[in-house]
Protein backbone atom coordinates (compact mmCIF):
# COMPACT_ATOMS: atom_id res chain seq x y z
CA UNK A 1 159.57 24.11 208.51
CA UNK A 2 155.86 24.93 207.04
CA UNK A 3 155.55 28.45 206.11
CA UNK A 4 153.69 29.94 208.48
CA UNK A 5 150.18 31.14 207.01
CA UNK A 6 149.30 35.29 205.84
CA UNK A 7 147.30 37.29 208.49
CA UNK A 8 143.93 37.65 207.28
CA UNK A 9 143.04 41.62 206.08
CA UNK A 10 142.72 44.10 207.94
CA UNK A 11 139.18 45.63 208.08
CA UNK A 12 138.63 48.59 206.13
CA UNK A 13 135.17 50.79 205.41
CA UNK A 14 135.30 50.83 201.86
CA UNK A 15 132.60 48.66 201.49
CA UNK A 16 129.26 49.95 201.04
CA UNK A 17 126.64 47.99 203.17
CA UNK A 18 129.30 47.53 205.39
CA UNK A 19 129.73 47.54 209.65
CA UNK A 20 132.01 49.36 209.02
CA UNK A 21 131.30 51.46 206.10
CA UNK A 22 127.99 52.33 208.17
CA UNK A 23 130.03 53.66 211.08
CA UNK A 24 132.18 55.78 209.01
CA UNK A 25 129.39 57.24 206.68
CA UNK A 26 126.77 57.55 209.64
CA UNK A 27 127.47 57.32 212.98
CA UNK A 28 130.47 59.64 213.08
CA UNK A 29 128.45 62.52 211.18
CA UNK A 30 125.66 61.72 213.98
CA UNK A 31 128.28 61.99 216.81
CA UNK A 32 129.37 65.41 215.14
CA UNK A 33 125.46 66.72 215.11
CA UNK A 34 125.10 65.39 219.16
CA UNK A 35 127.97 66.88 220.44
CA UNK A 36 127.14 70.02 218.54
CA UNK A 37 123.58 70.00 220.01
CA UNK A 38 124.76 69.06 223.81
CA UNK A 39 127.24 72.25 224.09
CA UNK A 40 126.82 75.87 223.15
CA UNK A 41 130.04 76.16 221.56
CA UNK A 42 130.79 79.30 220.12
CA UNK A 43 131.01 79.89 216.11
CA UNK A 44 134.33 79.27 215.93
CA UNK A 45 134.15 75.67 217.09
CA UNK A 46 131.11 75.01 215.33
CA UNK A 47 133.09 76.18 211.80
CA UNK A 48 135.94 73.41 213.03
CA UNK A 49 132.80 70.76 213.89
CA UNK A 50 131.61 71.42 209.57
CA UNK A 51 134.72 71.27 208.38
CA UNK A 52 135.73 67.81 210.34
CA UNK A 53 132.02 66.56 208.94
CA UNK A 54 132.90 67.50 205.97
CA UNK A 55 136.46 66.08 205.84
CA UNK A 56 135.31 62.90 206.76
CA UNK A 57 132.54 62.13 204.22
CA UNK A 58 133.90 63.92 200.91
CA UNK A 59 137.67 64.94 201.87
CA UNK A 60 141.06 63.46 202.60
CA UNK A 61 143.00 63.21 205.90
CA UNK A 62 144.35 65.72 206.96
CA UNK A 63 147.73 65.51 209.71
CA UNK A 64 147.01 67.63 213.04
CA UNK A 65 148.21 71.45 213.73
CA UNK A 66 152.03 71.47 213.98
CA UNK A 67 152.06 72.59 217.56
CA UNK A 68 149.46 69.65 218.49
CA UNK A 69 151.24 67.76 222.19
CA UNK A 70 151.25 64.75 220.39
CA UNK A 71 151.81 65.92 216.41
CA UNK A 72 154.52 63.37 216.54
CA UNK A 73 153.20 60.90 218.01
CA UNK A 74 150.00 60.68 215.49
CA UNK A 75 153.09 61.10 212.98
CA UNK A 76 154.23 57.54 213.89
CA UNK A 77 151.10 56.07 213.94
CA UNK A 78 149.99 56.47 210.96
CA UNK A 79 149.31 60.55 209.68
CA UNK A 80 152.57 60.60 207.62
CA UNK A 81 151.13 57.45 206.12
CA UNK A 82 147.53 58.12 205.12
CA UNK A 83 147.24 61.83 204.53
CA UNK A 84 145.09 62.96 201.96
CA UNK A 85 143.39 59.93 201.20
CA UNK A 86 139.96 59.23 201.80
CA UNK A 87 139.20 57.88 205.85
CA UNK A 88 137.24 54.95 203.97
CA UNK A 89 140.63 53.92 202.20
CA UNK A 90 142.09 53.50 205.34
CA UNK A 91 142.38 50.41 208.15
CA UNK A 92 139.10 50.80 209.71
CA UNK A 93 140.80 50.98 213.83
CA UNK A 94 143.24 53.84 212.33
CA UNK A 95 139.92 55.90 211.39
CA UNK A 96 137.58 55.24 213.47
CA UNK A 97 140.76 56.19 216.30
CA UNK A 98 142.11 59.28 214.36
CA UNK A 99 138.03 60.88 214.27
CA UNK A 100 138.07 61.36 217.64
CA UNK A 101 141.05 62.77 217.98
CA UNK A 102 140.26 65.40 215.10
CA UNK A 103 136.95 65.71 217.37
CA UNK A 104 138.74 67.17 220.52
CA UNK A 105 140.81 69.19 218.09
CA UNK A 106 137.55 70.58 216.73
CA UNK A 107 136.00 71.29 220.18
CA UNK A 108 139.18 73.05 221.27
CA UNK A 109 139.84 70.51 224.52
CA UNK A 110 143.69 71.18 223.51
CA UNK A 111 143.28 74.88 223.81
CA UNK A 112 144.34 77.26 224.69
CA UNK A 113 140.99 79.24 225.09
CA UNK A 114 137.80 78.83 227.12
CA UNK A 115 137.18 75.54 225.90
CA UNK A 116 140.31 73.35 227.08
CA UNK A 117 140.03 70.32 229.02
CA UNK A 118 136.15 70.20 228.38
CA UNK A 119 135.00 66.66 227.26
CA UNK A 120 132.31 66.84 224.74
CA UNK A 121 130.82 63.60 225.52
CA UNK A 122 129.90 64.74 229.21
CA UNK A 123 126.93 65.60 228.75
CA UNK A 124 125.82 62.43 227.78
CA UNK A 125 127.87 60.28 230.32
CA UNK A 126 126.47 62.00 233.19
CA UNK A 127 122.57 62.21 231.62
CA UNK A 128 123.59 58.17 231.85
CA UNK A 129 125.01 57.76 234.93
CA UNK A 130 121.93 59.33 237.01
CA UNK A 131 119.21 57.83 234.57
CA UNK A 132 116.92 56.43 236.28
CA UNK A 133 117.56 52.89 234.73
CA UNK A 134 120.91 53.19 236.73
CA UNK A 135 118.89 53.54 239.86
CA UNK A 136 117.06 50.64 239.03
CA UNK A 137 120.36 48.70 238.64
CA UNK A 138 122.15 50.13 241.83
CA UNK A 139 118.63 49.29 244.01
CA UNK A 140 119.18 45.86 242.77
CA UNK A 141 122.97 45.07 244.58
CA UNK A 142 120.53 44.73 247.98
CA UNK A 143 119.59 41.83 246.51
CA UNK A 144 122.71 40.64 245.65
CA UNK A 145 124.15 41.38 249.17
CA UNK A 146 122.10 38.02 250.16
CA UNK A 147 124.12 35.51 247.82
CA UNK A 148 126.91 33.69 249.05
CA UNK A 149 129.99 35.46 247.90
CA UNK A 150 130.75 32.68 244.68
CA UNK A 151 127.96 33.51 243.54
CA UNK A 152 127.77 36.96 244.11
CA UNK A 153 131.19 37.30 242.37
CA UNK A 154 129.52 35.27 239.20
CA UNK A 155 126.60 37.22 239.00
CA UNK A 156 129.52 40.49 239.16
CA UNK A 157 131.36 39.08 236.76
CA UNK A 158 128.41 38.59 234.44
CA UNK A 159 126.85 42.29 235.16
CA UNK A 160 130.28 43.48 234.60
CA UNK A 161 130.04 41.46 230.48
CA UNK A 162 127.14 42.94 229.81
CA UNK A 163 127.06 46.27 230.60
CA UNK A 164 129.02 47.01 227.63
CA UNK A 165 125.48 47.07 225.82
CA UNK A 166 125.25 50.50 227.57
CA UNK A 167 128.18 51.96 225.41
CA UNK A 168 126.66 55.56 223.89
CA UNK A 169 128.36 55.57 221.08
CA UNK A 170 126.59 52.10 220.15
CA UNK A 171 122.98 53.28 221.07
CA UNK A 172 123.27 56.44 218.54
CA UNK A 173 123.10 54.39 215.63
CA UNK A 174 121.36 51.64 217.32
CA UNK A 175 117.41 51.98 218.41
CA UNK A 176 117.30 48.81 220.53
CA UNK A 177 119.27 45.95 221.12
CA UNK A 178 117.62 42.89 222.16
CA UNK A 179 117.74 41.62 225.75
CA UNK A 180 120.47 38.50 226.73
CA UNK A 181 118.54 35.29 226.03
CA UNK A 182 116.38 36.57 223.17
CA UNK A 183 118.85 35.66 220.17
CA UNK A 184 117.17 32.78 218.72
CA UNK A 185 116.88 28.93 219.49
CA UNK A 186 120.68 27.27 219.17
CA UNK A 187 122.12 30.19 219.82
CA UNK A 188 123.12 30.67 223.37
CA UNK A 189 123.91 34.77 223.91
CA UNK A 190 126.65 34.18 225.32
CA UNK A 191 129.32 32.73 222.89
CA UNK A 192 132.15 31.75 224.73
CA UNK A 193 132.70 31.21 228.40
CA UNK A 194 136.01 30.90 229.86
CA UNK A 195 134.69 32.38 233.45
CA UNK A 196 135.93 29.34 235.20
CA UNK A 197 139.03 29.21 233.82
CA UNK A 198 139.20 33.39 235.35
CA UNK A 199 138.08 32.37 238.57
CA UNK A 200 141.26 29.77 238.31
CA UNK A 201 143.96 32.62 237.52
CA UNK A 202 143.34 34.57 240.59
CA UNK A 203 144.54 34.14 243.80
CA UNK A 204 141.57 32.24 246.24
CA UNK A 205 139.52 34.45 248.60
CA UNK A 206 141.38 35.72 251.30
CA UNK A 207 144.90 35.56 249.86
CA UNK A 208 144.84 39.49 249.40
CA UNK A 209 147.36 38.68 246.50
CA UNK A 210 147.84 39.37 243.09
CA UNK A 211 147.47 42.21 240.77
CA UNK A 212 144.69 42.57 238.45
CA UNK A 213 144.98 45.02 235.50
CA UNK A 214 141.87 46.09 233.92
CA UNK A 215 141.34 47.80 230.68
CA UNK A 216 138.22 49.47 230.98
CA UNK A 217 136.17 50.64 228.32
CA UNK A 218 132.87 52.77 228.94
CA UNK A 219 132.14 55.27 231.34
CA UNK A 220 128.59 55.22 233.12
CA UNK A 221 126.60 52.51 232.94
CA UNK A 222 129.44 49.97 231.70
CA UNK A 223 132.21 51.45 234.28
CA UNK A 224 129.81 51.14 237.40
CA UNK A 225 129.65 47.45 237.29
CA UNK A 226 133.44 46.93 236.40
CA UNK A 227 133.89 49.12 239.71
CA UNK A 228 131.48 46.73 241.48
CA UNK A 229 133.12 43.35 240.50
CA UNK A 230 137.06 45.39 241.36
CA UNK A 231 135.61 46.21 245.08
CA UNK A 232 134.31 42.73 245.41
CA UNK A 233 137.84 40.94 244.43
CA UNK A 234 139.42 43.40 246.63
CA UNK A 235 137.08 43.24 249.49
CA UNK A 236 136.95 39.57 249.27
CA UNK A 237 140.82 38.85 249.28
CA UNK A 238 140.90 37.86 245.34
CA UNK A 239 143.57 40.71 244.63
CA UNK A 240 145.94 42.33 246.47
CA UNK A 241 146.10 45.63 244.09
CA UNK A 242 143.74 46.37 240.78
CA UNK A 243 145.48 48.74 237.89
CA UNK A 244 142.97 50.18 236.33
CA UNK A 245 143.58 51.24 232.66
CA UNK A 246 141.66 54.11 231.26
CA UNK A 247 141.81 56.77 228.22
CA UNK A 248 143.90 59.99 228.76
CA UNK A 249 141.35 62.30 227.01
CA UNK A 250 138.23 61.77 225.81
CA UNK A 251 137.52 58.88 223.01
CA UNK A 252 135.01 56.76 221.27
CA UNK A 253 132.06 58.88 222.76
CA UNK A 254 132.06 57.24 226.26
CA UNK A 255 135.33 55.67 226.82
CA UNK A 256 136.37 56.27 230.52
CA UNK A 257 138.57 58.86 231.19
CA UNK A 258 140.08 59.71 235.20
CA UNK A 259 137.07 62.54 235.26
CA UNK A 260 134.72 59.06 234.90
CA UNK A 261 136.22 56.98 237.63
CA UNK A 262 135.46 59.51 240.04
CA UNK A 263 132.10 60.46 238.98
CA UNK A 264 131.13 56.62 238.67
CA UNK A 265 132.43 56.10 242.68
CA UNK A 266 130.86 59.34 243.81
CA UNK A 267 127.34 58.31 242.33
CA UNK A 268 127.80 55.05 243.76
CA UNK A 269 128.38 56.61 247.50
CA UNK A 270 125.68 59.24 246.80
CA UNK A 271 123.26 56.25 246.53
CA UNK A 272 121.09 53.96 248.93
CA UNK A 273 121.29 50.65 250.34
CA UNK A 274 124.16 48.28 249.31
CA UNK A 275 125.22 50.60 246.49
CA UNK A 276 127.18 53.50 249.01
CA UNK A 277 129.16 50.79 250.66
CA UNK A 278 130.39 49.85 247.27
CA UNK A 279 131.20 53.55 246.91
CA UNK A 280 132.55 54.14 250.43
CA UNK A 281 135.02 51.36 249.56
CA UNK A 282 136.06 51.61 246.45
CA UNK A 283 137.01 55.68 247.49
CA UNK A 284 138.89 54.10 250.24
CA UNK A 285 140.92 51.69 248.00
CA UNK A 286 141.59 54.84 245.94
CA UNK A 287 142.79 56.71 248.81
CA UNK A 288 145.43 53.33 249.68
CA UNK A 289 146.18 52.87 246.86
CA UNK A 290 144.68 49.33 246.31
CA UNK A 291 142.83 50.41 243.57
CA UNK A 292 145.15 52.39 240.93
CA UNK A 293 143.85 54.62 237.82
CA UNK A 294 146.75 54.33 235.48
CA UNK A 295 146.67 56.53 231.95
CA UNK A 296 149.22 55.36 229.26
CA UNK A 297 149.14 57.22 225.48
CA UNK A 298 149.45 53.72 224.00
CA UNK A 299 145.14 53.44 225.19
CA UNK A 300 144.14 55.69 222.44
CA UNK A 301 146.58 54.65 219.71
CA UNK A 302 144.92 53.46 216.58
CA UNK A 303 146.80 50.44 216.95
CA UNK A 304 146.88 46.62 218.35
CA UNK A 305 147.84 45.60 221.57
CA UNK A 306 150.59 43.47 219.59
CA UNK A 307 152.47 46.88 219.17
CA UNK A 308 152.62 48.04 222.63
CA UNK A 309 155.62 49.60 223.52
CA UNK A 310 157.84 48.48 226.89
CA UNK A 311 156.88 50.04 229.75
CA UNK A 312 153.09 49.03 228.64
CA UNK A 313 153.84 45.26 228.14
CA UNK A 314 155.84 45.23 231.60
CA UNK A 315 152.85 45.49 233.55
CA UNK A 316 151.02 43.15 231.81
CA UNK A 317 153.70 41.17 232.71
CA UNK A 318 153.83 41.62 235.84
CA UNK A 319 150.28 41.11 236.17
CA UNK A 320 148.41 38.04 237.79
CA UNK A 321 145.78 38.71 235.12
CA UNK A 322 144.79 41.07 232.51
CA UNK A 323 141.38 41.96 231.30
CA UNK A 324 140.51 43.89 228.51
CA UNK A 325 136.66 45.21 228.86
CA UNK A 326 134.67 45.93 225.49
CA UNK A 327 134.61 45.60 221.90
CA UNK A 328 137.22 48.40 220.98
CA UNK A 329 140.13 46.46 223.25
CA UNK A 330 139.29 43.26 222.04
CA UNK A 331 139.86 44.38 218.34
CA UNK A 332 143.23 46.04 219.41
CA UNK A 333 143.86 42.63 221.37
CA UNK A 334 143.49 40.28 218.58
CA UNK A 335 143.69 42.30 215.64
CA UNK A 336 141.38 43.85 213.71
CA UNK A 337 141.49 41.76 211.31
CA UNK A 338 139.03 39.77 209.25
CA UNK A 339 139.91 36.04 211.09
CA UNK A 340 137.86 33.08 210.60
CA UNK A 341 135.49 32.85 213.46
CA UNK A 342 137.21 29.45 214.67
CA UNK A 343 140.73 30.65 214.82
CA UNK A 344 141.87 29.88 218.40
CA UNK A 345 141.78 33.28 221.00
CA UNK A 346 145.17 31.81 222.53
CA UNK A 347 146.44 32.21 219.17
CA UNK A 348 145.97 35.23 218.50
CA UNK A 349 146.59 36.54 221.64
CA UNK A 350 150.37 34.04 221.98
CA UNK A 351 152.25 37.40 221.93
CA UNK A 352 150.86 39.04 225.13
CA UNK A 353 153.13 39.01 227.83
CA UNK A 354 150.98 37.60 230.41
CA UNK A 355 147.65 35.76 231.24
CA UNK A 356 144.83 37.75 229.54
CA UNK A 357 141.32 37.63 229.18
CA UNK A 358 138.65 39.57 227.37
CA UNK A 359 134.72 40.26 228.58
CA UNK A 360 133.04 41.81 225.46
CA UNK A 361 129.57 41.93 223.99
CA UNK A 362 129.96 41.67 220.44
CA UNK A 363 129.40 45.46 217.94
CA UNK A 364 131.40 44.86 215.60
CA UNK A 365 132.61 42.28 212.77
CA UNK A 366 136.05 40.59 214.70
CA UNK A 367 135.45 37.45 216.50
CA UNK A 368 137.83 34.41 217.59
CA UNK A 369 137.62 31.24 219.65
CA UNK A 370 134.45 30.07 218.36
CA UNK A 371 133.66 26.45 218.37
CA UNK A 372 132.28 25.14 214.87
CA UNK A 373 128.93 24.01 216.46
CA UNK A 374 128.50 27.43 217.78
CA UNK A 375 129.35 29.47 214.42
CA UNK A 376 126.97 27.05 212.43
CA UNK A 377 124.08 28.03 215.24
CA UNK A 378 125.10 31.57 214.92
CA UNK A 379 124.78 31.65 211.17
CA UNK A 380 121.53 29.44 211.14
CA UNK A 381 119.75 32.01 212.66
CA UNK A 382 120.05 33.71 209.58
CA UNK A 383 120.88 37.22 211.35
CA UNK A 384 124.49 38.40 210.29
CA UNK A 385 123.95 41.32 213.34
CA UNK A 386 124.90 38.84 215.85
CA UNK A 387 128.75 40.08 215.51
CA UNK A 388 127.34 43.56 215.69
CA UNK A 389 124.34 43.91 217.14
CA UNK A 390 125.07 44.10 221.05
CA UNK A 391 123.04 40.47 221.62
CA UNK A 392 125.83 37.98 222.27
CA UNK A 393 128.67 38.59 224.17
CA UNK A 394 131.77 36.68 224.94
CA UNK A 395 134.33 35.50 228.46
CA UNK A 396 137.79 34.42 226.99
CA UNK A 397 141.21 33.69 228.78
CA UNK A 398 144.49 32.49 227.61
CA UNK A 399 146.47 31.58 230.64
């Protein structure tokens, strides 16, 4: 038998000049600074805000409070492990993953005291949510309403890819990001397309069968179109039932959290035109049960998919089809690992338990399931930022 070849490394942000060096060394002191200027927390919690800043740039890891719900649980993952060495010594997904939880220990959302339960990212989902480019985009589904329904659903499925470029945590270290189709002759934005190999895993329109389970990733902008594609499989007879997978707390800035859902449908019915029968539907399907938040620990674990416990990997299982939305999931779904750009995405992806797919826009260094032709266009370009920069983005199944 041929020995089966070593994983590549795991990415870590030890490197100077780095992805991921940057968003250790800069864009986690700027998310400190913005959630310090969005909320008048008292001095206490600004003391706890230095001391995490300072931690992370010049000091070693510290584990969480003894009494902390999930002390344990951080125990297992990976604080036993790594405390007291430096966050850049550390796999990159662990560090990134463990900051924000520090973060919500420094704002006090575990509590007790007046500042439990608050997210310190609201501010900034909700300043996005009623911006008036949202507006814009909501005005344009009575446009849409006049497609026939494939293409409705393609043009869905597409607003639903590439909405991740409205992830906050990406635009505070990021001035602009250039628009889809802009990325340089050879290069086609979008890298990969599997879409009509998706369309093939669900169930056809009217069969009101199937469960999708969807791993969402931002709130706001991003989370609004993922809600508008789920209402059109479900109002169309793709799906019987759509799981939808968000973060138990607050995480990564604007990950969606419960609190998000329901803000994202309420702004949607609060709207004109085609938009508040998207929301009037989608609250029904809540209220049924058709559409189903679910909330497992195991979303903000620092990490890969490949480690998922049981009860997590049963409903995949179960599942028709599973998508995982955004960058962050598709590094926990392949591995955050430093892979060749051509290493096959069924591959990589063999262990999960059921048909999966992943709609990301590319901010970060991980890729799989590129062609050769379309690496050597990539890299012709001569722009490196195309696996970071928010520019190219990516539709990939394994049945």
């Amino acid at each position: 038998m041929t020995p089966r070849a070593p994983l590549p490394p795991v990415l870590l942000g030890d490197e100077p000049g780095s992805f991921p060096y940057s968003v250790l060394a800069e864009r986690h002191p700027a998310i400190i600074r913005q959630v310090a200027e969005d909320t008048p927390y008292d001095p206490e919690r600004r003391r706890a805000l230095d001391a995490l800043l300072e931690e992370c740039l010049h000091g070693g890891i510290a584990p969480l409070p003894a009494d902390a719900p999930d002390h344990d649980r951080w125990a297992a993952w990976g604080t036993d492990e790594y405390r007291g060495r430096s966050w850049f010594e550390v796999p990159w997904l662990w560090s990134e993953s463990y900051f924000y939880r520090r973060l919500l220990d420094a704002t006090g959302w575990y509590g007790p005291g007046p500042w439990q339960g608050v997210d310190p990212f609201r501010p900034a989902k909700l300043a996005e949510l009623h911006a008036p480019e949202t507006d814009a985009e909501l005005a344009a589904l009575d446009r849409l309403a006049g497609l026939p329904a494939g293409r409705r659903a393609a043009a869905l499925l597409h607003g639903s890819l590439w909405g991740n470029r409205a992830d906050l945590g990406f635009r505070l270290s990021t001035a602009s990001g250039a628009a889809a189709g802009t990325t340089g002759a050879g290069a086609p934005p979008l890298v990969a397309d599997d879409s009509e190999r998706l369309w093939s895993l669900l169930p056809p329109p009217g069969a009101g069968t199937g469960t999708l389970c969807l791993v969402a990733d931002n709130a706001g902008r991003e989370l609004v179109p993922d809600l508008l594609l789920v209402d059109h499989l479900l109002t169309h007879g793709h799906l019987g039932r759509v799981l939808l997978h968000v973060k138990p707390h607050p995480y990564y800035v604007s990950d969606a959290t419960s609190a998000d859902v329901l803000d994202a449908v309420r702004r949607l019915a609060g709207a004109t035109g085609a938009a508040a029968g998207y929301g009037r539907r989608l609250g029904s399907a809540l209220a049924d049960g058709r559409l189903t938040v679910r909330v497992h620990p195991f979303s903000c674990a620092p990490l890969p998919y490949a480690d998922a416990p049981e009860d997590l990997r049963a409903e995949f299982a179960a599942a028709t089809l599973t998508v995982f939305k955004g960058d962050l999931n598709y590094r926990r779904l392949v591995g955050d690992r430093r892979w060749p750009p051509t290493t096959p995405f069924a591959d990589v992806t063999a262990y999960f338990p059921g048909p999966v797919a992943a709609l990301r826009t590319l901010k970060s260094d991980v890729i799989t399931g590129l062609d050769p032709a379309t690496e050597a266009a990539l890299d012709a370009t001569g722009r490196q930022r195309w696996r970071t920069g928010g520019t190219h983005a990516l539709i990939q199944v394994r049945a």
